[in-house]
Protein backbone atom coordinates (compact mmCIF):
# COMPACT_ATOMS: atom_id res chain seq x y z
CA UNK A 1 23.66 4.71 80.86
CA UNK A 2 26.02 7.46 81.67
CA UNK A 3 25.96 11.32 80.73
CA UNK A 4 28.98 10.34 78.72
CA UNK A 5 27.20 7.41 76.73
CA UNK A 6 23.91 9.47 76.54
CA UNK A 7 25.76 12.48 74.51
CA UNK A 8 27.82 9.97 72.62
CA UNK A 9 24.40 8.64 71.53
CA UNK A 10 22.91 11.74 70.57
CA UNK A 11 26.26 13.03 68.45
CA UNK A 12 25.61 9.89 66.50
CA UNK A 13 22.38 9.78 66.15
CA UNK A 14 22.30 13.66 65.12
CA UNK A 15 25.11 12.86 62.46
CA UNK A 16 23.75 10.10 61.06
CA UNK A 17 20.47 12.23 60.58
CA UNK A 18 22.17 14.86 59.03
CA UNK A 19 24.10 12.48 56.22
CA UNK A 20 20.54 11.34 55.37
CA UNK A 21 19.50 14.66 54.67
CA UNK A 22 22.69 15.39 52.95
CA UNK A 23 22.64 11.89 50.56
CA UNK A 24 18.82 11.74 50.25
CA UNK A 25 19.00 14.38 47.27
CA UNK A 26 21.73 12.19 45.25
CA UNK A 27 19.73 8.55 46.49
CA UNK A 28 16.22 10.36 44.66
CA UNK A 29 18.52 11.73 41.52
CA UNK A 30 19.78 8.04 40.94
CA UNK A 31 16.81 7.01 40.50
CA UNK A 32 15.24 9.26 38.38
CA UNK A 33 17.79 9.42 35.04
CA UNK A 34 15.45 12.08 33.07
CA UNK A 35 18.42 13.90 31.31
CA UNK A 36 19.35 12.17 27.45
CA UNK A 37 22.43 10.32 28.32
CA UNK A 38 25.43 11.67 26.49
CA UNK A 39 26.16 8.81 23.89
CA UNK A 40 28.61 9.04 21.19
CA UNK A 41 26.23 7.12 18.78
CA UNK A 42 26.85 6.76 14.85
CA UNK A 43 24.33 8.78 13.65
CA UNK A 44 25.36 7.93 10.22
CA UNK A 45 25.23 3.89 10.94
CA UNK A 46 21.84 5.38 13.00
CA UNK A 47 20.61 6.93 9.77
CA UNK A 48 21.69 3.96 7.58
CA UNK A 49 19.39 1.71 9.78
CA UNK A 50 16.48 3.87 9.75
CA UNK A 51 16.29 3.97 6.23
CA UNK A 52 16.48 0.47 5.52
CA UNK A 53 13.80 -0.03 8.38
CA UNK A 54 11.85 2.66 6.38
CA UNK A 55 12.01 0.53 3.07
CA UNK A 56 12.04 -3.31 5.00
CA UNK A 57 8.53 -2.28 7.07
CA UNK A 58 7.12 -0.88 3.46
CA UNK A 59 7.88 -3.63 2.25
CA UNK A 60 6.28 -5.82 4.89
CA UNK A 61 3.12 -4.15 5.54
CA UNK A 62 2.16 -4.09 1.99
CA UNK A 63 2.60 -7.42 1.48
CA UNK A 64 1.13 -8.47 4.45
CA UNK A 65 -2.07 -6.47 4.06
CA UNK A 66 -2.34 -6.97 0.09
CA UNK A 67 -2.21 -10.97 -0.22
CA UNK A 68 -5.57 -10.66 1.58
CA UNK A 69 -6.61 -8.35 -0.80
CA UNK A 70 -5.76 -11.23 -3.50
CA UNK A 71 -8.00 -13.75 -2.47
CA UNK A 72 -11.02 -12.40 -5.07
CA UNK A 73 -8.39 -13.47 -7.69
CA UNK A 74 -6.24 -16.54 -5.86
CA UNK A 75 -8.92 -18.89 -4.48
CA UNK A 76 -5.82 -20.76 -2.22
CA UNK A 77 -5.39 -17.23 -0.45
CA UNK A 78 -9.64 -16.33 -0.32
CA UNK A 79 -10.52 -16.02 3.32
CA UNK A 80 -13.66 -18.37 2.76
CA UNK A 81 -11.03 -21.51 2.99
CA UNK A 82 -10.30 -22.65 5.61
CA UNK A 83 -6.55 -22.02 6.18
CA UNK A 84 -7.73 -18.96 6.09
CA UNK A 85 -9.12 -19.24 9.39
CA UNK A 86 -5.54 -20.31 10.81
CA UNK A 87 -4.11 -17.23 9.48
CA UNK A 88 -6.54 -14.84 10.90
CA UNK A 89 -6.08 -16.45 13.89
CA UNK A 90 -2.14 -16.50 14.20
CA UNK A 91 -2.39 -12.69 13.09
CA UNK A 92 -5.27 -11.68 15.69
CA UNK A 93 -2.59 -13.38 18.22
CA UNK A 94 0.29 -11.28 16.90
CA UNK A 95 -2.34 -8.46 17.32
CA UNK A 96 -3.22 -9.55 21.00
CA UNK A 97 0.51 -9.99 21.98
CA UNK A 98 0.79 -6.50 20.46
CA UNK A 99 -1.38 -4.77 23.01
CA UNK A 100 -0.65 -6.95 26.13
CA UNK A 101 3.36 -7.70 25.51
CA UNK A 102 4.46 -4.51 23.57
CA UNK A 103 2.69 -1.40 23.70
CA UNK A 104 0.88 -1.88 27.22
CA UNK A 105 4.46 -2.50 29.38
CA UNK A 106 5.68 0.55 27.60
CA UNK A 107 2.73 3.16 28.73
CA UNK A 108 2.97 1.58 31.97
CA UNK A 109 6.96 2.84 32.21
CA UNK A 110 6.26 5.85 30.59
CA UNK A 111 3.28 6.84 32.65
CA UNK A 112 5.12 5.62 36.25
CA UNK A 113 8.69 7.60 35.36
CA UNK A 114 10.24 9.19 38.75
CA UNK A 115 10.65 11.95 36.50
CA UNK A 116 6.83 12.82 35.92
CA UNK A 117 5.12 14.71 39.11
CA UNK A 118 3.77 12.66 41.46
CA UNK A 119 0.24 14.36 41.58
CA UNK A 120 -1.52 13.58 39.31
CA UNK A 121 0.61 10.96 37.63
CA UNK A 122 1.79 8.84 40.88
CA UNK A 123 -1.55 8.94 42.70
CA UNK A 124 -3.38 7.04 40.08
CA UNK A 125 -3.17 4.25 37.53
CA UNK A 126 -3.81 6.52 34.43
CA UNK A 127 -2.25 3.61 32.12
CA UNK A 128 -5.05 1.44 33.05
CA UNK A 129 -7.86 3.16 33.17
CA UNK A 130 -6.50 5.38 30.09
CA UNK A 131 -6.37 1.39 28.20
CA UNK A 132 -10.02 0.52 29.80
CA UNK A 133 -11.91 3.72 29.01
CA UNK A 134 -10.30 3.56 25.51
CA UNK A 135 -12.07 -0.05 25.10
CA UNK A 136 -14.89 1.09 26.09
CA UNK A 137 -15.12 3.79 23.67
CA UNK A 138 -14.31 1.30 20.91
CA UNK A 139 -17.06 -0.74 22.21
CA UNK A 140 -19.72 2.20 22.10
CA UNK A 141 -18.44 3.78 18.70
CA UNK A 142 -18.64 -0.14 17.14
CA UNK A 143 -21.99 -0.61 18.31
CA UNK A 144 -23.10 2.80 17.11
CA UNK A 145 -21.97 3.01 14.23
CA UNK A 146 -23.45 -0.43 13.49
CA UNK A 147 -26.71 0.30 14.77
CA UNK A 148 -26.47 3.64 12.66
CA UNK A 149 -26.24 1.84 9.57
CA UNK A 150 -28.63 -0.34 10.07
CA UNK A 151 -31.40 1.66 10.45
CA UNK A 152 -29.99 4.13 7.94
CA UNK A 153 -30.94 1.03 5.06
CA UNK A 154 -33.84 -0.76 6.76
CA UNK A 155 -35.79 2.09 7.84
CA UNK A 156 -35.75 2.80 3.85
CA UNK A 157 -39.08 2.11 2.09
CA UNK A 158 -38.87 0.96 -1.37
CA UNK A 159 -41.78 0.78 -3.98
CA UNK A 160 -42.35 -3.16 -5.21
CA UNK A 161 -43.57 -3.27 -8.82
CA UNK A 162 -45.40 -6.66 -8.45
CA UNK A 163 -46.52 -6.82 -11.72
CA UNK A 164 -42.98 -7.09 -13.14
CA UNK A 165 -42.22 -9.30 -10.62
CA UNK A 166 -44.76 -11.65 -11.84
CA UNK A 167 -44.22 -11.47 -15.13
CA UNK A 168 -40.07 -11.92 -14.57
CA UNK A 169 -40.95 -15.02 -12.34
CA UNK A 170 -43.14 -16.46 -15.08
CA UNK A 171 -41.28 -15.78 -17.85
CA UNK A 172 -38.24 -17.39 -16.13
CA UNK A 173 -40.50 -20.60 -15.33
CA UNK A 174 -38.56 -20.51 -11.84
CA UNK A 175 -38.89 -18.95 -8.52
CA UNK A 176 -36.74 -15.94 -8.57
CA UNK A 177 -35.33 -14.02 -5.52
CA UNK A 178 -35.28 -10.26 -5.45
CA UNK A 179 -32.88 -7.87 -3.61
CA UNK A 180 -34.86 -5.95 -1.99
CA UNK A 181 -38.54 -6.36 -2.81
CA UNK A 182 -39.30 -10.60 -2.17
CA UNK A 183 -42.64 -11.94 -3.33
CA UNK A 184 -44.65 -11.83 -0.01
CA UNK A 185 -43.47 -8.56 1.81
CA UNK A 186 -45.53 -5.75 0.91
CA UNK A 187 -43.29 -2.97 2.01
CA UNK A 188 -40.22 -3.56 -0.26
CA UNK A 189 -38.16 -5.50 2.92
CA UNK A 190 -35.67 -8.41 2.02
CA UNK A 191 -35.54 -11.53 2.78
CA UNK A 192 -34.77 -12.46 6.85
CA UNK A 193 -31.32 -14.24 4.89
CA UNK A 194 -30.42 -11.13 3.00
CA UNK A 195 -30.74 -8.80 6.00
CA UNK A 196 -28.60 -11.05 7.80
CA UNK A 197 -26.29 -11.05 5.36
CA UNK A 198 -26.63 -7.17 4.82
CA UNK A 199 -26.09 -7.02 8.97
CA UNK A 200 -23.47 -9.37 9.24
CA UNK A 201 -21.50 -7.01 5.67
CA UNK A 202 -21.65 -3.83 7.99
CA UNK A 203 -20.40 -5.48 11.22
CA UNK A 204 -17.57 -6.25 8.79
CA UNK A 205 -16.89 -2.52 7.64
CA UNK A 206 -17.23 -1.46 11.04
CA UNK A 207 -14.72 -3.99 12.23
CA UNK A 208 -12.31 -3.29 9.73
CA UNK A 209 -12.03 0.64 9.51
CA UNK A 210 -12.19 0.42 14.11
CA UNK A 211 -9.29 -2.03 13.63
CA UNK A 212 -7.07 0.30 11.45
CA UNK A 213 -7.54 3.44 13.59
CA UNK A 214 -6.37 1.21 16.40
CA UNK A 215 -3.11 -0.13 14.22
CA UNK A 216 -2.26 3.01 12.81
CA UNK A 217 -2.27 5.12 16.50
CA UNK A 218 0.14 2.73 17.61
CA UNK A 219 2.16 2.99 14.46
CA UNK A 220 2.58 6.31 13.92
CA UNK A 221 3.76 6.01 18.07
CA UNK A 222 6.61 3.42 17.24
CA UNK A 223 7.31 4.82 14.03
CA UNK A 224 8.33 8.00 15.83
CA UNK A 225 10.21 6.47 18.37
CA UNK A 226 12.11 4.65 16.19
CA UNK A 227 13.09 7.53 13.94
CA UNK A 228 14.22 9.79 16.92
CA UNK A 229 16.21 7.12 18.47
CA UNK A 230 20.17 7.74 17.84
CA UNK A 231 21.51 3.99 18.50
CA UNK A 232 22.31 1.11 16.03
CA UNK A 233 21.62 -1.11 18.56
CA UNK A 234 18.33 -0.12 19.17
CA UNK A 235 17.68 -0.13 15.32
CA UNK A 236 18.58 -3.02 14.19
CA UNK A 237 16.68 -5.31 16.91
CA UNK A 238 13.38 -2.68 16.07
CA UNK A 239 13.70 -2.83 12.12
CA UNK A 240 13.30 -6.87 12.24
CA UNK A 241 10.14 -7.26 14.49
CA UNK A 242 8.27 -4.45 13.31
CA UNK A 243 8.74 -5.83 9.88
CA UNK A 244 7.42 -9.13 11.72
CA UNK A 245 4.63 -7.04 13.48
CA UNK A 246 3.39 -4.86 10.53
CA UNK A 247 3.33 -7.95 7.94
CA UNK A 248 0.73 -10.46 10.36
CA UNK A 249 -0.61 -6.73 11.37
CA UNK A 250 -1.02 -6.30 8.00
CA UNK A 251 -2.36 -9.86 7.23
CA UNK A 252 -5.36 -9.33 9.48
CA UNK A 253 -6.45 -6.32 8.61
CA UNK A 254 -6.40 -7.55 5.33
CA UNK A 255 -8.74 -10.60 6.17
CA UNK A 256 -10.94 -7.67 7.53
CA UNK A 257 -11.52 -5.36 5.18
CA UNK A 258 -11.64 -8.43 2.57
CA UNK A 259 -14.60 -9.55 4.31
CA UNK A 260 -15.83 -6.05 4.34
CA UNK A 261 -16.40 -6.48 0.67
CA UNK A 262 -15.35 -2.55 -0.02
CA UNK A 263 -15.04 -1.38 -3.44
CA UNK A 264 -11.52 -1.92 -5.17
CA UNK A 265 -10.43 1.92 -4.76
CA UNK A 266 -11.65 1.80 -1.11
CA UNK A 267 -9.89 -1.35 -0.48
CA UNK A 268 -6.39 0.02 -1.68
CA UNK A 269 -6.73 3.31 -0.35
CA UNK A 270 -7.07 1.51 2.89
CA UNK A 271 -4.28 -0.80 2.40
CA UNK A 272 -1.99 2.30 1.26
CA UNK A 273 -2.64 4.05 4.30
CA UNK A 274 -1.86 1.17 6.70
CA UNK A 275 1.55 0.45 4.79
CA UNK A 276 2.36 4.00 5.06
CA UNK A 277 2.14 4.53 8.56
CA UNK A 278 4.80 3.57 10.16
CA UNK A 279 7.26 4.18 7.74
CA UNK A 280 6.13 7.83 7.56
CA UNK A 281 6.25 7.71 11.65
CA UNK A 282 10.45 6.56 10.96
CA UNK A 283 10.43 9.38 8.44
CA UNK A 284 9.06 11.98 10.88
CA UNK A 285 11.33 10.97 14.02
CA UNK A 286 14.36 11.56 11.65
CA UNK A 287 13.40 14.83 11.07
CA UNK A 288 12.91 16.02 14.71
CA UNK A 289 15.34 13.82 16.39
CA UNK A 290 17.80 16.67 17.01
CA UNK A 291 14.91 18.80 19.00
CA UNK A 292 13.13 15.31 20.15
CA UNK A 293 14.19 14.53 23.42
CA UNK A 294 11.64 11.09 24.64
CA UNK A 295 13.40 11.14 27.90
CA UNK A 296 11.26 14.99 29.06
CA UNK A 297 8.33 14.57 31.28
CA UNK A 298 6.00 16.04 28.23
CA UNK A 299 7.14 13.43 26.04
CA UNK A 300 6.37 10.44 28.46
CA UNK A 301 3.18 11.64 29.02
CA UNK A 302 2.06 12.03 25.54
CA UNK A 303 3.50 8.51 24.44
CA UNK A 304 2.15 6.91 27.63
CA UNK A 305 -1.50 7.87 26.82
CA UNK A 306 -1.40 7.49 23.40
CA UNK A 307 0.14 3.84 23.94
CA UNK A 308 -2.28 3.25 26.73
CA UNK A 309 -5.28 3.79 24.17
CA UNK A 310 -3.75 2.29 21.53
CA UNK A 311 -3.48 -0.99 23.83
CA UNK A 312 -7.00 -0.76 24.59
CA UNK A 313 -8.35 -0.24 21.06
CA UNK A 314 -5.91 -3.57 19.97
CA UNK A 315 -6.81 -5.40 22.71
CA UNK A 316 -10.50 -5.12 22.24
CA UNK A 317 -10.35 -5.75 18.49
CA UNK A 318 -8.43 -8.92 18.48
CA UNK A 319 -10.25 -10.26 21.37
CA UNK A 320 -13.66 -9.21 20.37
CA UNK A 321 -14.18 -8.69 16.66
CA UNK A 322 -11.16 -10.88 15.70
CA UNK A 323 -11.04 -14.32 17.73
CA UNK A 324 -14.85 -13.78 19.35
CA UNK A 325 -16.00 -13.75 15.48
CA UNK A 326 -14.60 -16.39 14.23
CA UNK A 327 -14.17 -19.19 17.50
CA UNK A 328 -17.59 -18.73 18.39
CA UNK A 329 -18.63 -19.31 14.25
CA UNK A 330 -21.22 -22.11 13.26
CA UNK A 331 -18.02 -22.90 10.45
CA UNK A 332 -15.87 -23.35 13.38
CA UNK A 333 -17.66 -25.04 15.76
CA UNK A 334 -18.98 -27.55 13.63
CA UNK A 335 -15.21 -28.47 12.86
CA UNK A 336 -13.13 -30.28 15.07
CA UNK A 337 -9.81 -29.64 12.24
CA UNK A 338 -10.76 -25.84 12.17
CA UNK A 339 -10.90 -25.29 15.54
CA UNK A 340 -7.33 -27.14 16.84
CA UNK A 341 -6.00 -25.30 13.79
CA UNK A 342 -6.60 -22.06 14.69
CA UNK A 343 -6.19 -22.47 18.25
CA UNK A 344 -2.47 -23.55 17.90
CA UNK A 345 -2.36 -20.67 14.79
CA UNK A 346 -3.87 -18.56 18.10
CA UNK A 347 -0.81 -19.32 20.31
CA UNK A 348 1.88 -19.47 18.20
CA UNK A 349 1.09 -15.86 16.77
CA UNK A 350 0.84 -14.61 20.28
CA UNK A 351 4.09 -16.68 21.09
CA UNK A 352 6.03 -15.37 18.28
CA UNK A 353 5.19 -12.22 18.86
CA UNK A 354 5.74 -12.53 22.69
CA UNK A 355 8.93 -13.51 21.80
CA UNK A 356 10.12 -10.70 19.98
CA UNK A 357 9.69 -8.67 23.09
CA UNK A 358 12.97 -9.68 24.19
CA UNK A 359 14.51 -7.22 21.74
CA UNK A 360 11.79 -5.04 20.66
């Protein structure tokens, strides 16, 4: 190779170097779009939408969550039929789908933006272990707070009158069986069935009040979103599968804090609350969606970890206190009808919901 061809070389070689340096700035800004992108949106079509999404996901919720509710008084909606079992199961898959499908994908893009730093957020996989740590803690506050109760009613001592036990057995003529003091134990301790039953009550409560923390983190999240956002498009997709979501949502939490047996005023403040959620969420995003901007690197974060736990909490519940519960029940198993039932009510709730995913 000549002098000639050597310096040619080099020339090249030094200008191709220095249009790298020149286009690497614009090649990193393309792919990093953190500014709000100057749409001319309807905001009054925008606000139309929100408002009916407010009153169509009311709507929804409640129903879902109350029919439930109505099983003490409608025996073909009480969860101790067994269709019943079908429709906790399609709704624990609408809940599953939830946390895998929805929410999960969307911490994962919010938590991996170009436009958050790359220490800390690039050098680890916060959404994941943000989603594992938060199952975790469900796991330790659920069996906690069930051991908690436990011993907080059988470590209590009660007095047994056995004399008017006696005499209320004789005068009956029959054997008679007593809440808490049972001919035979001499400390005031029910019956091995009735703590059972009193065990298997508070694993219900526990269940049910875990399960709507879980549902109404991620509600609040989406109601937000959906609020701030500024495009009819968006809307309109949203507003029809959340009203899907929150109504089977709704439907088994309902189940849940049925079989929780609460009192009637507990039961509906519960049931209010879930309903309420996301609609005050929409409600909330309207009124800071001129100052909200979901697109800054503060925003992302705070979404992406609260979506991340709210996955984990969801994901937990329907897997372990939802379908565990109920597939792995003596009522189940010994039913070949029950259990194909609920397995296709399993998959087609998951698949419905998967589906929705395409616009929402």
């Amino acid at each position: 190779m000549t002098d000639l061809q050597v310096c040619s070389f080099n020339v090249r070689k030094i200008i191709s170097s220095v249009l790298i340096l020149l286009l690497y700035p614009t090649i990193v800004s393309c792919g990093c779009t953190c500014e709000v992108e100057d749409l001319k949106h309807d905001k009054g079509e925008a606000l139309k939408y929100k408002l009916g999404s407010i009153l169509s996901i009311l709507v929804a919720g409640a129903i879902g969550v109350g029919l439930p509710l109505l099983g003490k008084k409608i025996k073909a909606l009480s969860p101790e039929n067994d269709i019943f079992f079908m429709i906790k199961a399609f709704a624990a898959g609408v809940i599953l789908a939830t946390g895998f499908i929805h929410i999960l994908p969307d911490a994962f893009d919010n938590l991996t933006s170009p436009c958050l730093a790359q220490n800390p957020w690039g050098d680890f996989p916060f959404t994941g272990f943000v989603a594992m740590m938060t199952a975790i803690g469900t796991l330790m506050v659920d069996t906690f707070a069930t051991g908690f109760y436990k011993r907080m009613h059988f470590n209590k001592s009660k007095p047994v009158n056995t004399t008017d036990e006696e005499t209320a057995e004789e005068h009956e003529g029959h054997v008679h069986v007593h809440t808490h003091a049972t001919h035979g134990h001499a400390h005031g301790s029910a019956s091995p069935e009735e703590d059972l039953a009193l065990s298997e009550l508070i694993r219900r409560r526990i269940i049910s009040q875990v399960l709507e923390l879980g549902i109404v983190v991620h509600s609040i999240i989406i109601g937000i979103s959906l609020g701030a956002s500024g495009s009819p498009k968006t809307i309109k997709p949203l507003m029809a599968a959340l009203s899907f979501h929150q109504f089977f949502e709704g439907m088994g939490l309902g189940g849940c804090i049925t079989l929780a047996q609460f009192k009637s005023t507990s039961m509906a403040i519960m049931a209010t609350f879930f309903s309420l959620t996301t609609p005050v969420g929409i409600a909330v995003g309207i009124g800071i969606s001129s100052i909200y901007n979901e697109s800054s690197p503060t925003a992302r974060v705070v979404e992406g970890v609260f979506n991340a736990a709210s996955a984990g909490i969801l994901i937990y519940m329907a897997l372990v206190d939802l379908l565990a519960a109920d597939f792995m029940s003596p009522r189940m198993q010994s039913n070949l009808r029950i259990q194909l039932g609920a397995n296709v009510s399993l998959l087609l709730g998951a698949g419905c919901m998967s589906f929705l995913a395409k616009w929402a």
